[in-house]
Protein backbone atom coordinates (compact mmCIF):
# COMPACT_ATOMS: atom_id res chain seq x y z
CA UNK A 1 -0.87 4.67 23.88
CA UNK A 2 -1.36 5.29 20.46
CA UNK A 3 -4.21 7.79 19.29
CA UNK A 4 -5.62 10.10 16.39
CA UNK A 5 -4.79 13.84 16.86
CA UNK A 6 -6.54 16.83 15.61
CA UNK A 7 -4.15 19.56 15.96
CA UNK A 8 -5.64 22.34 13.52
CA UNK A 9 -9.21 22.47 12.09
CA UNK A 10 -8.96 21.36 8.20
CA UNK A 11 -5.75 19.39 8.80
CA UNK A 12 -5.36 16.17 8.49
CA UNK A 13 -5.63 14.04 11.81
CA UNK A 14 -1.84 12.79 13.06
CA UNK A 15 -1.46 9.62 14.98
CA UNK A 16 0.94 9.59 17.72
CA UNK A 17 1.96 8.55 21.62
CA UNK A 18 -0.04 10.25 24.30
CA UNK A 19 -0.55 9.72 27.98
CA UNK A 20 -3.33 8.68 29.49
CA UNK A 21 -4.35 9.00 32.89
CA UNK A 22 -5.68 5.93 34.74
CA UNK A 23 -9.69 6.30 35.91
CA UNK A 24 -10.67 8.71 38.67
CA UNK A 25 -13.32 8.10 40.64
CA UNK A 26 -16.54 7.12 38.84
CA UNK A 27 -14.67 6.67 35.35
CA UNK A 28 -13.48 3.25 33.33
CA UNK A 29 -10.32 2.73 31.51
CA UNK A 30 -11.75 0.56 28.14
CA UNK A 31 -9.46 -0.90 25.59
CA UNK A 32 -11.08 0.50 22.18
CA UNK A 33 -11.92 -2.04 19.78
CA UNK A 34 -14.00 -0.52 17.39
CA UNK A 35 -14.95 3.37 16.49
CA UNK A 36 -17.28 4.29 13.72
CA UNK A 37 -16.00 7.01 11.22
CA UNK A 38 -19.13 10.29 12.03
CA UNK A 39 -19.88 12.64 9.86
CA UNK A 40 -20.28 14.39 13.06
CA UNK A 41 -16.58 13.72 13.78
CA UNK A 42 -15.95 15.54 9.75
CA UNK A 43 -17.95 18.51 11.40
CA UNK A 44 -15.25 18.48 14.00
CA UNK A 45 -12.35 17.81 11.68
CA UNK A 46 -13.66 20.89 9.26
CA UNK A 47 -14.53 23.11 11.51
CA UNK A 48 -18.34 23.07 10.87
CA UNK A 49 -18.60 22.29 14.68
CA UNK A 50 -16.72 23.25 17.21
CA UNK A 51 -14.49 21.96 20.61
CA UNK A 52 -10.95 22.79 22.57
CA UNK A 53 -7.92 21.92 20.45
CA UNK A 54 -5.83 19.85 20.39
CA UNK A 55 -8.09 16.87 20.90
CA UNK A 56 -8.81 13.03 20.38
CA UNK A 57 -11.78 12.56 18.03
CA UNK A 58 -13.93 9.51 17.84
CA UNK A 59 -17.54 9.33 19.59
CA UNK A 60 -19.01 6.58 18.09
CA UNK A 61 -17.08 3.19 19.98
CA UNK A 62 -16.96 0.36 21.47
CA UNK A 63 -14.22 -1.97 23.37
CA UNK A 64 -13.22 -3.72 27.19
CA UNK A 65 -13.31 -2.42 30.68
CA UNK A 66 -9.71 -2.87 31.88
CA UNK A 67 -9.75 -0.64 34.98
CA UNK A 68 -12.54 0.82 37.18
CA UNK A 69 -12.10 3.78 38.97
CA UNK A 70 -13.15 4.37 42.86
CA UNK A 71 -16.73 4.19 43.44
CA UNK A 72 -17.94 2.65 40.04
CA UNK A 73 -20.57 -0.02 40.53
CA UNK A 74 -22.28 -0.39 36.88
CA UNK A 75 -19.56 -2.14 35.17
CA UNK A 76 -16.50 -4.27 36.28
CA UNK A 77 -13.19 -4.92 34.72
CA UNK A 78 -13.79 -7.48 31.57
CA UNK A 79 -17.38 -6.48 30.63
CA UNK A 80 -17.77 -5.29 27.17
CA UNK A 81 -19.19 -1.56 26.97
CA UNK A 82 -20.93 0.67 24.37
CA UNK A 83 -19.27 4.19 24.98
CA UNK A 84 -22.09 6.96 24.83
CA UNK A 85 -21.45 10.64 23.64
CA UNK A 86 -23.93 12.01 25.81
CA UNK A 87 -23.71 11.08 29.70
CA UNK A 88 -26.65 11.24 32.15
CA UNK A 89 -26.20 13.29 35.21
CA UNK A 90 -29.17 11.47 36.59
CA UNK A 91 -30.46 14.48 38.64
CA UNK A 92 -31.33 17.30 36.12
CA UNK A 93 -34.79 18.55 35.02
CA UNK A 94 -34.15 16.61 31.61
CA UNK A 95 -33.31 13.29 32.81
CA UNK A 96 -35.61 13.14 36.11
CA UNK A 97 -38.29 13.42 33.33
CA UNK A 98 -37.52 10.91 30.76
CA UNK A 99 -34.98 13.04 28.50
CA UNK A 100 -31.17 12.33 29.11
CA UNK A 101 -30.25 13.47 25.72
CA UNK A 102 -30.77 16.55 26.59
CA UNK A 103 -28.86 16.68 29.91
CA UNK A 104 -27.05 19.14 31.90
CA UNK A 105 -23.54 17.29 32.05
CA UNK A 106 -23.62 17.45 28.43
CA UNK A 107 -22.72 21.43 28.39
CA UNK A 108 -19.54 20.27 30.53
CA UNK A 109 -18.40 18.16 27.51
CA UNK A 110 -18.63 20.27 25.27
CA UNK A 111 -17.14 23.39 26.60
CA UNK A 112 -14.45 22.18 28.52
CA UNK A 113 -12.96 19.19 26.08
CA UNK A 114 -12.97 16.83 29.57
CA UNK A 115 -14.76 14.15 30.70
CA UNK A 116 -17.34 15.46 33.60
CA UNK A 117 -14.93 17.68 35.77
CA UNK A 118 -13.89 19.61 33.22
CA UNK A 119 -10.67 18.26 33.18
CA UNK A 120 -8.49 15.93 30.97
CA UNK A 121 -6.75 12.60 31.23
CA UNK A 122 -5.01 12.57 28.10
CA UNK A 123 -1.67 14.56 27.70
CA UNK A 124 1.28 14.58 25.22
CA UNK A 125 4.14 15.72 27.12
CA UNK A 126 3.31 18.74 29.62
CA UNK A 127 0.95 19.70 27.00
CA UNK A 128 -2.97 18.72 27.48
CA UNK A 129 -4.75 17.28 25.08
CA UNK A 130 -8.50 17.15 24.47
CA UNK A 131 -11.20 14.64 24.81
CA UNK A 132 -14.09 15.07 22.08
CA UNK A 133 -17.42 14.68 23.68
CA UNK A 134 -16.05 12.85 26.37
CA UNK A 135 -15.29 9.84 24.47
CA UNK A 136 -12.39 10.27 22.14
CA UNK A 137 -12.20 6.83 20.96
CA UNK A 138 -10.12 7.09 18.10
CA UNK A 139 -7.20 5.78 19.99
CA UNK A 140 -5.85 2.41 21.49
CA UNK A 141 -7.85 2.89 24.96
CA UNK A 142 -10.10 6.06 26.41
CA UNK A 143 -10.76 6.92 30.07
CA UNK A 144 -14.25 7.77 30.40
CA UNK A 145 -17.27 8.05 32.49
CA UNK A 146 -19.20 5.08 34.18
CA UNK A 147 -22.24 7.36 33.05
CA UNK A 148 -21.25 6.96 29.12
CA UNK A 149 -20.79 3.35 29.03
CA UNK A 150 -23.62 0.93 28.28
CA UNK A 151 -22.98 -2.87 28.90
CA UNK A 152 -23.05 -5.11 25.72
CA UNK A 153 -24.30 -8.66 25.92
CA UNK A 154 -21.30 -11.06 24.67
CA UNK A 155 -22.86 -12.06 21.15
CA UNK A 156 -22.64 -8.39 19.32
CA UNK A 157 -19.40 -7.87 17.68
CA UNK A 158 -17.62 -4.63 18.49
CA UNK A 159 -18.44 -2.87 15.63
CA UNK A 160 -21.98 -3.56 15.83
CA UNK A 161 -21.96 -1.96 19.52
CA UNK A 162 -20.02 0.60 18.36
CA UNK A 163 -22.50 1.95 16.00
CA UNK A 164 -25.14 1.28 17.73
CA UNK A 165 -24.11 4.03 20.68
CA UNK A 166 -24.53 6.93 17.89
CA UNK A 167 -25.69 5.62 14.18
CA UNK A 168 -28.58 3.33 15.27
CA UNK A 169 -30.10 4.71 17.97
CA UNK A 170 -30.19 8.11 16.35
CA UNK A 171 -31.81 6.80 13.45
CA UNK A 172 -33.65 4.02 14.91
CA UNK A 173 -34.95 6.25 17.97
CA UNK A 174 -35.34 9.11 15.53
CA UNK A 175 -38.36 6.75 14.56
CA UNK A 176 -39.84 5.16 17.30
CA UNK A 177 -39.28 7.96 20.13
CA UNK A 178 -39.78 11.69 18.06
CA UNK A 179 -41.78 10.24 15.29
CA UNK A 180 -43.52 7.70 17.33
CA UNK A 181 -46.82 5.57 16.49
CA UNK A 182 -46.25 5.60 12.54
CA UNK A 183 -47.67 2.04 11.24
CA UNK A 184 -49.61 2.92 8.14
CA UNK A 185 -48.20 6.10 7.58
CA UNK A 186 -45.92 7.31 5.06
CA UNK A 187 -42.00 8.59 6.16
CA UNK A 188 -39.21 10.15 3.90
CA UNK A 189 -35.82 10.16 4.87
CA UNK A 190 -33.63 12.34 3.46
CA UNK A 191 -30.12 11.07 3.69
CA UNK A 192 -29.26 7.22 3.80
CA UNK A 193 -26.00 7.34 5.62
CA UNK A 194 -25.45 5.14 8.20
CA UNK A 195 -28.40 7.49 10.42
CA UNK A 196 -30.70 7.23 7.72
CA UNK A 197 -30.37 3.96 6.97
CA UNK A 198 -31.24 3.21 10.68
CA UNK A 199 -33.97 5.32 10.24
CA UNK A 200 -35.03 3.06 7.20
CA UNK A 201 -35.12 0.09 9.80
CA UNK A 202 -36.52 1.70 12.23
CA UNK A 203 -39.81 2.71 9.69
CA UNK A 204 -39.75 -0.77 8.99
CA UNK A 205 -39.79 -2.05 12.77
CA UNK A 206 -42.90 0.58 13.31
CA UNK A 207 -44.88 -0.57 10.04
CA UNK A 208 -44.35 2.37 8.23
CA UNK A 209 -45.63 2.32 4.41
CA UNK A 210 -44.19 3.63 2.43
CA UNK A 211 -40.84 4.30 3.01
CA UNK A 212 -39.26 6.71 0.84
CA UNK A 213 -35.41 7.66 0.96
CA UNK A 214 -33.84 10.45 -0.41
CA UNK A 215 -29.77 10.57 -1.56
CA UNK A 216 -27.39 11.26 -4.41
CA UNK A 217 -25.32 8.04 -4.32
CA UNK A 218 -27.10 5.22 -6.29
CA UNK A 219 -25.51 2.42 -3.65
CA UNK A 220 -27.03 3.67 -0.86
CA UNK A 221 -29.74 3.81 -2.47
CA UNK A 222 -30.07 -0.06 -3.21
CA UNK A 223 -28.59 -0.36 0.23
CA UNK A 224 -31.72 1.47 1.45
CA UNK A 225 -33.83 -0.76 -0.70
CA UNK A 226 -32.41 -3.91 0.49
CA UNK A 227 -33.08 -3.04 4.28
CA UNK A 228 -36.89 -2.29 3.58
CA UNK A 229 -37.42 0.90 1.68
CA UNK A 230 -40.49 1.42 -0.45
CA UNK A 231 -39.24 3.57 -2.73
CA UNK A 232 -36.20 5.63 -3.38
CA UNK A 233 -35.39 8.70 -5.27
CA UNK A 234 -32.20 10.15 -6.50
CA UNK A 235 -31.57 14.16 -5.80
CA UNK A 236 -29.12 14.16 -8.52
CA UNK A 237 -31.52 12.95 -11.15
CA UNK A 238 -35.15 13.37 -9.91
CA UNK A 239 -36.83 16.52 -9.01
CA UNK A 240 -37.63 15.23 -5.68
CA UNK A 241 -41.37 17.08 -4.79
CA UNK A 242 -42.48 15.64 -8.00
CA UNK A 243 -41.22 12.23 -7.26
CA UNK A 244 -43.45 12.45 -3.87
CA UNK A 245 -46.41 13.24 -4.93
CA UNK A 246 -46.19 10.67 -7.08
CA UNK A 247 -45.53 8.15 -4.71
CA UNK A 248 -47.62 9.82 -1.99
CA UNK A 249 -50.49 12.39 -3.49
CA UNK A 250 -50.77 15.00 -1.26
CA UNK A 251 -47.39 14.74 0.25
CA UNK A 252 -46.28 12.57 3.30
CA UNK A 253 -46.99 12.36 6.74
CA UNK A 254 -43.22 12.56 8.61
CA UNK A 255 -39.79 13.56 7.17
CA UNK A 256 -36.10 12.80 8.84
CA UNK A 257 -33.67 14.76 7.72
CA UNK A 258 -30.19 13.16 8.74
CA UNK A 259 -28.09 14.95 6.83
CA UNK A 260 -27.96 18.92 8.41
CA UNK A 261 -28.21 20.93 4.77
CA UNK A 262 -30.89 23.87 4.78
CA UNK A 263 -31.85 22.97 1.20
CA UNK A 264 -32.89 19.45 2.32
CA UNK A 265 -34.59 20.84 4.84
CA UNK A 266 -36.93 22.70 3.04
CA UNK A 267 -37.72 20.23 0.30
CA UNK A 268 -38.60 18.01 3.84
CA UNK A 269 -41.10 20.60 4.70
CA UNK A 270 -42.32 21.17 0.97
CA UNK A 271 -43.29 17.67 0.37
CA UNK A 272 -45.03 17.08 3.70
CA UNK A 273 -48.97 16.94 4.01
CA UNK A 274 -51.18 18.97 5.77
CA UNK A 275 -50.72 18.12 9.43
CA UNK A 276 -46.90 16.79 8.85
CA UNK A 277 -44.21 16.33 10.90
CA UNK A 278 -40.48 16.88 10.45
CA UNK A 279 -37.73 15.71 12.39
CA UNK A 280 -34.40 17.07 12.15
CA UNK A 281 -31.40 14.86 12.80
CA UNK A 282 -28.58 15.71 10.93
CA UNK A 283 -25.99 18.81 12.70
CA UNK A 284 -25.32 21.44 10.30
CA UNK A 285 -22.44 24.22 10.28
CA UNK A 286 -22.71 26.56 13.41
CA UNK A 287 -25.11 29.26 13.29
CA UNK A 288 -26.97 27.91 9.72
CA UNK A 289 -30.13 28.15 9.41
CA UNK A 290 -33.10 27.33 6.54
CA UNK A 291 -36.56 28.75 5.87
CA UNK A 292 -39.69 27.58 6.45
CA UNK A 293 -42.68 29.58 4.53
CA UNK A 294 -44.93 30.93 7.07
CA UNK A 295 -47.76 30.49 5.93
CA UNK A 296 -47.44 26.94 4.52
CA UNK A 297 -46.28 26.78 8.55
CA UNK A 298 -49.53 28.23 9.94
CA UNK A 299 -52.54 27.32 6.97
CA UNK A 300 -51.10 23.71 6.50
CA UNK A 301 -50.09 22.79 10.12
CA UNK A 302 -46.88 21.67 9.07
CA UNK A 303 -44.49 20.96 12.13
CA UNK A 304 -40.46 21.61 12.40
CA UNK A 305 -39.28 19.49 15.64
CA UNK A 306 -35.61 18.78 16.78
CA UNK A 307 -34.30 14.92 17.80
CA UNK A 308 -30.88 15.02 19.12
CA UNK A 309 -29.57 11.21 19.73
CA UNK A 310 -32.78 9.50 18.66
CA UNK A 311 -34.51 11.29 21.31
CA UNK A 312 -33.79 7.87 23.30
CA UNK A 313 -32.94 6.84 26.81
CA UNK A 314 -29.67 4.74 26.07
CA UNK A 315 -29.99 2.99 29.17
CA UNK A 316 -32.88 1.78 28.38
CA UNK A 317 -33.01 2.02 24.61
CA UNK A 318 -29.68 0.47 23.84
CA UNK A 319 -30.11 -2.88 25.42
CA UNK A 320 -33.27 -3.08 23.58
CA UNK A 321 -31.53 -2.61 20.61
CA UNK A 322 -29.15 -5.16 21.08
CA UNK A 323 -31.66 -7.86 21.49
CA UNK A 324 -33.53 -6.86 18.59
CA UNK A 325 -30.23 -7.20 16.69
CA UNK A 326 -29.78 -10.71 18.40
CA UNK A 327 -33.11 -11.83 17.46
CA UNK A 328 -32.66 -10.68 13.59
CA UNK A 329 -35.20 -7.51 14.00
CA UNK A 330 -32.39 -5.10 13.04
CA UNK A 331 -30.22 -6.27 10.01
CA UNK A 332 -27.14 -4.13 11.66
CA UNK A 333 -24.46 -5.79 9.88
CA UNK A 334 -25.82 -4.23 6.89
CA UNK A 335 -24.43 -1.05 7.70
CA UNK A 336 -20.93 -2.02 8.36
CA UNK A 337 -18.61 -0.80 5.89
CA UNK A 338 -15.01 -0.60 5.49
CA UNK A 339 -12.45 -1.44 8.07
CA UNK A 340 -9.47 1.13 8.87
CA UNK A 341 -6.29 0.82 11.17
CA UNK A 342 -5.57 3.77 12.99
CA UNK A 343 -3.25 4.80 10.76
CA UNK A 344 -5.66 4.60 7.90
CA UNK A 345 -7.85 6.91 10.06
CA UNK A 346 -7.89 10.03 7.42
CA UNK A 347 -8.39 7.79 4.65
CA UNK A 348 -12.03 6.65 6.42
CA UNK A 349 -12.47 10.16 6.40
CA UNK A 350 -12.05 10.50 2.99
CA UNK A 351 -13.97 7.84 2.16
CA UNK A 352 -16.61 9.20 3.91
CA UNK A 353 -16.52 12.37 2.11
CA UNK A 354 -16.49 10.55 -0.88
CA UNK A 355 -20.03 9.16 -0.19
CA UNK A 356 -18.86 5.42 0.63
CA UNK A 357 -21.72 3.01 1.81
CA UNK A 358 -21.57 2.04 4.72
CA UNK A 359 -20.16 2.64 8.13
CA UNK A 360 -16.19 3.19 8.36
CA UNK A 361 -14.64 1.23 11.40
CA UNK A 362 -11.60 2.13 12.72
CA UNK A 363 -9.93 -0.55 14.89
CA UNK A 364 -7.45 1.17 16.92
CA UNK A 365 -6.55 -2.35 18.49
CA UNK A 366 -5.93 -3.73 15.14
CA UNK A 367 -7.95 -6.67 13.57
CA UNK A 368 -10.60 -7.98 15.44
């Protein structure tokens, strides 16, 4: 099969034949149709983050079941799947208790570049080749496990289920699991990428008011407008504590950050109101940190709090999503961008990096 290789950090991905295994027990064989160009994947790509070389990027997809593995029982060949970049064990601390997010099985991922044994089914040559979160869906098909696949009901184009399994319900969730009970309330969102722009829906779907987004490219900016922001404000142009307060004297209840840089960090936490909440999305370089004044922390009762993958419980959360989409609750098709070949895969990437609007799809299948 054909698929998108990352051979060196800063180089450019190369698209070539590789092997691929067929399913072991508990894992799916799914024909890619659609993968959503990540700034997370960039992280990858840079350096910023990192995982084993060489390796297969692409966690953000969607596509067909076209084998099943021994012992699977949640999907069958011919059902249409989300993939999911983090798995759930089903037995540690974090998802007995409600957080999968946060599992165990996700440190095996990471670490070893395989899917949930540690090992690989992808292989050019004798040589073995990486998977990237256990997805790796920047290629024609990916072997992965029956715990990172959600089914997707047969209305939902690909590229809306694609997205949905890392852009949406990381923004979305971001809202209505870490922020929570918001209607009334005032929200900023710092970034209006394809997570921040979920966010943006999601504020709308919990009756926040207002809704104020934060970027430096004027289109996403109207895009942000057109899905329900309040207000926008333009880092490039604005000062943008003055431009809060005088939206929202006194500052604003909750922040999202979905972008991962310190500085917009701590303008998040200098324009919130006594008693307000932040929640960090975005990944940053490894090791960076920001500041947070310590006494604005402790005499103001400002909050800092983490949200890794909407904070959601994909099994549960994704359908949901889905049928809020189908019902015309979640205007998903807004966020669509540009569509790529695999071969066009580093020019998504600079796209991306170029600010475009919208969510890059590759289609490693071709057209849909």
């Amino acid at each position: 099969m054909r698929a998108a290789v990352l051979e060196h950090t800063g180089a450019p991905l190369v698209v070539r034949d590789l092997s691929l295994d067929e399913p072991q027990a508990g894992e799916v064989l799914v024909r890619v149709e659609a993968a959503g160009v990540c700034h997370s994947d960039q992280h990858y790509l840079s350096g910023d983050l990192q995982c084993p070389l060489p390796v297969v990027p692409g966690h953000e997809g969607a596509g067909v079941v076209e084998a099943v593995g021994p012992g699977v029982e949640q999907v069958a060949v011919g059902d249409r799947v989300c993939l999911m970049w983090r798995p759930r064990c089903g037995r540690c601390e974090y998802c007995l208790t409600g957080r999968p997010a946060l599992c165990q099985a996700g440190r095996i991922h990471t670490t070893s570049g395989g899917l949930l044994d540690g090992t690989t089914r992808l292989h050019d040559g004798g040589d073995r080749v990486h998977h990237l979160l256990g997805v790796s869906c920047f290629a024609e098909y990916a072997v992965v496990s029956e715990r990172a696949v959600v089914p997707v009901p047969k209305d939902v184009p690909p590229e809306i289920a694609a997205i949905a399994g890392c852009a949406v319900i990381t923004g979305v969730g971001a809202v209505l699991n870490a922020v929570g009970s918001c209607a009334g309330d005032s929200i900023g969102i710092f970034g209006a990428g394809g997570v921040g722009l979920s966010a943006v829906m999601g504020a709308v779907l919990a009756g926040a008011n207002p809704i104020v987004v934060v970027d430096v490219v004027a289109e996403r900016l109207a895009a942000a407008r057109e899905l329900g922001a309040t207000h926008t404000i333009d880092a490039s142009r604005e000062d943008v504590a003055a431009a809060v307060e005088a939206i929202r004297p006194g500052g604003i209840e909750w922040a999202i950050e979905a972008i991962g840089r310190p500085e917009t960090l701590e303008t998040a936490v200098e324009v919130l109101r006594p008693g307000g909440t932040l929640v960090a999305v975005g990944l940053g370089a490894v090791g960076r940190t920001f500041s947070v004044p310590i006494n604005v922390l402790v005499q103001r009762e400002k909050r800092v709090v983490g949200s890794l993958y909407g904070s959601a419980n994909p099994l549960v959360d994704l359908p949901k999503l889905f049928e809020l989409y189908l019902a015309g609750r979640l205007p998903l098709d807004a966020l669509v961008g540009k569509h790529y070949s695999l071969d066009e895969v580093n020019t998504a990437f600079a796209d991306l990096a170029g600010g475009g609007v919208g969510r890059g799809i590759v289609l490693p299948g071709g057209p849909l």
